[in-house]
Protein backbone atom coordinates (compact mmCIF):
# COMPACT_ATOMS: atom_id res chain seq x y z
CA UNK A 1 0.00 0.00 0.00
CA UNK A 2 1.40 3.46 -0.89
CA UNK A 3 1.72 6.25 2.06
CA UNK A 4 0.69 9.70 0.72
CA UNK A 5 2.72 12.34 1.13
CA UNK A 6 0.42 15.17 2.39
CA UNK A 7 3.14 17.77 3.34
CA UNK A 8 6.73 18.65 2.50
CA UNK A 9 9.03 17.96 4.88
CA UNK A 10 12.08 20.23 5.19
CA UNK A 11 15.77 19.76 6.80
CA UNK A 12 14.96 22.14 9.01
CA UNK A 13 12.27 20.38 10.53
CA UNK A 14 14.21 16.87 10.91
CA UNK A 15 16.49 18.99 12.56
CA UNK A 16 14.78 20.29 15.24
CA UNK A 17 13.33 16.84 16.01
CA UNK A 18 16.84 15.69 16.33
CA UNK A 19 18.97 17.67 18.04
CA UNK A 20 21.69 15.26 18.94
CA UNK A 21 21.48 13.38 15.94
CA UNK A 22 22.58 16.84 14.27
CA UNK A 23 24.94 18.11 16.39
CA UNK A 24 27.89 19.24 15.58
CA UNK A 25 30.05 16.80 17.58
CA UNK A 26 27.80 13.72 15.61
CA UNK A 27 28.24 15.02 12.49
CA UNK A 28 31.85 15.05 13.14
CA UNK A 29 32.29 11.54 14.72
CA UNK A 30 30.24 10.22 11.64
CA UNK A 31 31.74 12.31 9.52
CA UNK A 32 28.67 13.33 7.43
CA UNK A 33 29.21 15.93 4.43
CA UNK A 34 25.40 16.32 3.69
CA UNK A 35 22.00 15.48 4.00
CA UNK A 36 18.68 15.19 1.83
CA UNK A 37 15.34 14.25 2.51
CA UNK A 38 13.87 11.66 -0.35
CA UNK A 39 10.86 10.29 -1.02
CA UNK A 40 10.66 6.16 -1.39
CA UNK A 41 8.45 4.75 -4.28
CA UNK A 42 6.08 3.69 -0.87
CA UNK A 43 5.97 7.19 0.38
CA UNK A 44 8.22 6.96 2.82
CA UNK A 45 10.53 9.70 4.01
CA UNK A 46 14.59 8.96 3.99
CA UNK A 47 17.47 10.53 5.00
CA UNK A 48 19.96 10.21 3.03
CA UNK A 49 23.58 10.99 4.06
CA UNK A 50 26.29 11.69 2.16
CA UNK A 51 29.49 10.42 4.34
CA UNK A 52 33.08 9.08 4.97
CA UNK A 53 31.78 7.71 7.83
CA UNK A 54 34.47 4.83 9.32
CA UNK A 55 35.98 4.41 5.47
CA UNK A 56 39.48 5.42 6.72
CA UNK A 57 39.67 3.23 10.08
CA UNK A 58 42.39 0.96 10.21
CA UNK A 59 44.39 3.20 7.61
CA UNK A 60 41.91 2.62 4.50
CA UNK A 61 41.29 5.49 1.96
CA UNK A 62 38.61 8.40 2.97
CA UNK A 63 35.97 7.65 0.49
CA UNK A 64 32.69 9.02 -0.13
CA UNK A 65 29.34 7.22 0.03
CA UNK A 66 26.00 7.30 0.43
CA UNK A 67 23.66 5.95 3.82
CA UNK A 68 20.05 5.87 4.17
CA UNK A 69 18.08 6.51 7.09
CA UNK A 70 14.13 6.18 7.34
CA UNK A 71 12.22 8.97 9.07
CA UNK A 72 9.15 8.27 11.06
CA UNK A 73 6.66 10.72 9.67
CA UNK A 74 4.38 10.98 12.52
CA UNK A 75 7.58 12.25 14.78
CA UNK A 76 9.90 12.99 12.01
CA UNK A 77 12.39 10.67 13.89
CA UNK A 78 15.30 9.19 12.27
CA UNK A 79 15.35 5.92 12.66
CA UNK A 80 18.24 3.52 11.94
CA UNK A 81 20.40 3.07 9.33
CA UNK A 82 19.35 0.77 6.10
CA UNK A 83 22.13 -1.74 5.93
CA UNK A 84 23.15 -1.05 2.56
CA UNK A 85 25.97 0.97 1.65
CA UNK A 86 25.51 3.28 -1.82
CA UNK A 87 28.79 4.30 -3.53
CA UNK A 88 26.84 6.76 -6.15
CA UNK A 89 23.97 9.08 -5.89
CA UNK A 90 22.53 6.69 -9.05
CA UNK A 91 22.75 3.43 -6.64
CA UNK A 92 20.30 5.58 -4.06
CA UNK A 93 18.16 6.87 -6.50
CA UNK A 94 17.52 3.53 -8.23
CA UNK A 95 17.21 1.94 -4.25
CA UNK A 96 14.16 4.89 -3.27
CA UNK A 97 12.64 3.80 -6.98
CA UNK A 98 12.00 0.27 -5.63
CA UNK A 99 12.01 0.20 -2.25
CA UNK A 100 9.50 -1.43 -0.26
CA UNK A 101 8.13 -0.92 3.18
């Protein structure tokens, strides 16, 4: 069953119902660059992170990628982390085309 989208949901507003998760001192541990808020092909709202998050522990190369997060529209929590990792924007947009809650 698809979940309409009644209402845009902004940054701003995922923000402010995560503080911590958007601090400053988080965003540095994870080492987050940037972060979007997508649409599924369910109707589902994602976070999606652009990061280096952990890619140069244990001397490995910095690399960018991408990390999805669902948001819990009623709250606009994030919730965890979708296990897969996404190298290009292409792999998440293809992943938010198919998805399924």
């Amino acid at each position: 069953m698809r979940q309409k989208v009644t209402k845009r949901v902004t940054i701003a507003e995922i923000r402010a119902a995560n503080p911590i998760w958007f601090s400053r001192d988080s965003k540095r541990f994870f080492n987050d660059i940037d972060y979007k808020i997508r649409t599924g092909a369910s109707g589902r709202r994602y976070l999606v992170r652009s990061t280096y998050a952990f890619t140069d522990m244990f001397d490995g190369v910095k690399k960018l990628h991408y990390r999805i997060n669902p948001i819990d529209s009623n709250v606009l929590k994030v919730l965890p982390l979708i296990d897969e990792i996404f190298h290009t924007k292409e792999e998440v947009d293809q992943w938010l085309k198919t998805e399924r809650r």
